[in-house]
C-alpha atoms as a PDB file:
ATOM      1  CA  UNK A   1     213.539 129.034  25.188  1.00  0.00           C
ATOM      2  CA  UNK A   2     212.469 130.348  21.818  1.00  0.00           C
ATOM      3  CA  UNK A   3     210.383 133.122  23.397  1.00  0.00           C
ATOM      4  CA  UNK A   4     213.021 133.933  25.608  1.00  0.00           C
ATOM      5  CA  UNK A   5     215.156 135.051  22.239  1.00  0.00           C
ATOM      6  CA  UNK A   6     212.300 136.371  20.303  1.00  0.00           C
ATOM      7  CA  UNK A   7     211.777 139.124  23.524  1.00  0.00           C
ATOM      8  CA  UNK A   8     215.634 139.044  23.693  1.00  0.00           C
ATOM      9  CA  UNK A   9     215.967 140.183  20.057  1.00  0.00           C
ATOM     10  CA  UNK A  10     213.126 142.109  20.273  1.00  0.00           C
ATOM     11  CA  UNK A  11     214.348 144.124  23.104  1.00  0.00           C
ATOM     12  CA  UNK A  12     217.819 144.592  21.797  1.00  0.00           C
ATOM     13  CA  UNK A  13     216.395 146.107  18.877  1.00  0.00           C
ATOM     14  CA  UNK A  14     214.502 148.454  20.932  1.00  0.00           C
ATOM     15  CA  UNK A  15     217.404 149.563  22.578  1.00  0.00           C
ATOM     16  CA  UNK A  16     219.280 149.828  19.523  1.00  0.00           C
ATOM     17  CA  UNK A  17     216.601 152.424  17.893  1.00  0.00           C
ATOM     18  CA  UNK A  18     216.297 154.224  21.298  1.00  0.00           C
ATOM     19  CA  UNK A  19     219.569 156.812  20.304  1.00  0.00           C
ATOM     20  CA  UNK A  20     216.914 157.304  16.916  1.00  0.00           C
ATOM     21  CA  UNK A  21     214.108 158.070  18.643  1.00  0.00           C
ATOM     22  CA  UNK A  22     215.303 160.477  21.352  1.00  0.00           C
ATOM     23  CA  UNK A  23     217.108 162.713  18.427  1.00  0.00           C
ATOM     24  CA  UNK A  24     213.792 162.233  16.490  1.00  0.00           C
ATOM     25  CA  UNK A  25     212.171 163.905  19.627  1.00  0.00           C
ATOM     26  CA  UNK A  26     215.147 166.643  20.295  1.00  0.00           C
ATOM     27  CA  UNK A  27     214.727 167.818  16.788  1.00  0.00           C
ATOM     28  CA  UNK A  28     211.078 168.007  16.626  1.00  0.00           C
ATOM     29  CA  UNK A  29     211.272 170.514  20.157  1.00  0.00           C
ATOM     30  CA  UNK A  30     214.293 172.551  18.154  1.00  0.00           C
ATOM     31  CA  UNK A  31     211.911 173.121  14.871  1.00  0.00           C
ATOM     32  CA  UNK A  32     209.006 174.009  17.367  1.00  0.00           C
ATOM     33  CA  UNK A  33     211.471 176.103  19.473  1.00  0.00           C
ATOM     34  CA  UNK A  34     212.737 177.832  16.519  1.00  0.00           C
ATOM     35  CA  UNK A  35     209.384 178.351  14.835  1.00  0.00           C
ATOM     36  CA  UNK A  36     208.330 179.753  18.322  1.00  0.00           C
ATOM     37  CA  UNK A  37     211.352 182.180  18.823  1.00  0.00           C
ATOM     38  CA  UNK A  38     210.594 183.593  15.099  1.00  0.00           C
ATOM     39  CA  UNK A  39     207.010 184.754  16.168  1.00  0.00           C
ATOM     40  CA  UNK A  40     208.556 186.217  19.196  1.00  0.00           C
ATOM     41  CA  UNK A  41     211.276 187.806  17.213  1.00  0.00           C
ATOM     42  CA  UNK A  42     208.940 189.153  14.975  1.00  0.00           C
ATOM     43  CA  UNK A  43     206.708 190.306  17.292  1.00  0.00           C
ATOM     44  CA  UNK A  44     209.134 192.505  19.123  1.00  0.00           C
ATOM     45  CA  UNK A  45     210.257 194.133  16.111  1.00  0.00           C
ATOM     46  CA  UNK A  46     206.755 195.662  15.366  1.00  0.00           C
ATOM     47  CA  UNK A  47     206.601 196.727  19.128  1.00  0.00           C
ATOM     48  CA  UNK A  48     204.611 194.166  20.438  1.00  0.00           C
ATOM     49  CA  UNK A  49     206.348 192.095  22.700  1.00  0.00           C
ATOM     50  CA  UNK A  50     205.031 189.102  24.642  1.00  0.00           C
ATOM     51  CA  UNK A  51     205.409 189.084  28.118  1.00  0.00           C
ATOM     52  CA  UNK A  52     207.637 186.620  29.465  1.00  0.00           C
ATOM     53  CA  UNK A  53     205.455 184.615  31.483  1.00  0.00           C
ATOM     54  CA  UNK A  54     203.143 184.409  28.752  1.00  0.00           C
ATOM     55  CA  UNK A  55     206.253 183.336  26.261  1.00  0.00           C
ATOM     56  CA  UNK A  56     206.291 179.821  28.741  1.00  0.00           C
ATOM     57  CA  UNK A  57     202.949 179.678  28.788  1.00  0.00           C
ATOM     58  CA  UNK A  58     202.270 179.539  24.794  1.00  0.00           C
ATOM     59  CA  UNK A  59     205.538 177.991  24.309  1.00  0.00           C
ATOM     60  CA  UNK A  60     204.988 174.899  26.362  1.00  0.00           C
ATOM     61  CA  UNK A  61     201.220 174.540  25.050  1.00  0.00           C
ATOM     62  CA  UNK A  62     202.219 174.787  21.429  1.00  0.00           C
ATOM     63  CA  UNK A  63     203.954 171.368  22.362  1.00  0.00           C
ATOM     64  CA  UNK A  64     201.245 169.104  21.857  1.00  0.00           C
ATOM     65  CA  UNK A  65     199.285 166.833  23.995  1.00  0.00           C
ATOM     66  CA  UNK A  66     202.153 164.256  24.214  1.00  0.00           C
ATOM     67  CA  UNK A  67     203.711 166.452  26.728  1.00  0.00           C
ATOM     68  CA  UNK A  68     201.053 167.410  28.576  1.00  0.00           C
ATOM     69  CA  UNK A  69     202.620 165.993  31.919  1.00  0.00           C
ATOM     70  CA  UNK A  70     205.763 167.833  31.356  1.00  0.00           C
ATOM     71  CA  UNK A  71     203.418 170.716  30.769  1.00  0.00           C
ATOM     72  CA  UNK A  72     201.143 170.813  33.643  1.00  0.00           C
ATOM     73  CA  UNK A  73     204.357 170.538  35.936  1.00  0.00           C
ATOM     74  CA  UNK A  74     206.425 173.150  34.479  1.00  0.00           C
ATOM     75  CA  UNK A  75     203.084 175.964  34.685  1.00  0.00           C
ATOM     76  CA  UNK A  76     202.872 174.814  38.292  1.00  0.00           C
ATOM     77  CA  UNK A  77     203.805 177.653  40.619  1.00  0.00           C
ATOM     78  CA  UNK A  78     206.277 179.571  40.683  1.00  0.00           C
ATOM     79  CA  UNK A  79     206.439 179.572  36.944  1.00  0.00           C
ATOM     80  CA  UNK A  80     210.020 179.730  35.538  1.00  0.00           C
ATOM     81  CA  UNK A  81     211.042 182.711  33.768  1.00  0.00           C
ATOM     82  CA  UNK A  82     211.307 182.124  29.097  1.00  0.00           C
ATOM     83  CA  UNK A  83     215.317 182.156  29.708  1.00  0.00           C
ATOM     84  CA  UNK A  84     215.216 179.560  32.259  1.00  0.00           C
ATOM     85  CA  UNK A  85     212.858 177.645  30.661  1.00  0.00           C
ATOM     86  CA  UNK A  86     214.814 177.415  27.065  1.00  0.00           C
ATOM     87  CA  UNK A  87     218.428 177.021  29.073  1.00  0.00           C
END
């Protein structure tokens, strides 16, 4: 019976630092995101572009090996286009 509450207590306070975790995550992909649309920004403005297929490509490798399943499926073909990708 004691167990039974420990893993009780212990899941609840999972759960409770779940809602923590997931914004932990969001933000991290919005300061990569944003660091990533700045070098994209930047490139364009001195004329050099990068192709949009390339722009999903480098953005979802720059993501770390922690999503490397999310990766691998998204580069499957047919690759989605950078707007559909960030939308």
């Amino acid at each position: 019976m004691l167990m039974h509450r420990t893993l009780k207590s212990e899941s609840l306070h999972c759960d409770n630092n779940w809602p923590t975790f997931a914004r932990m995550i969001i933000r991290a992909l919005e300061i990569t995101y944003a660091f990533f649309k700045g070098l994209c920004d930047n490139l364009a403005v001195i004329e050099k572009p990068i192709p949009d297929k390339e722009n999903v490509f480098c953005l979802l490798t720059s993501l770390g090996p922690q999503y490397e399943t999310f990766t691998t499926t998204i580069l499957k073909p047919p690759r989605p286009s950078y707007s559909k990708l960030i939308s």
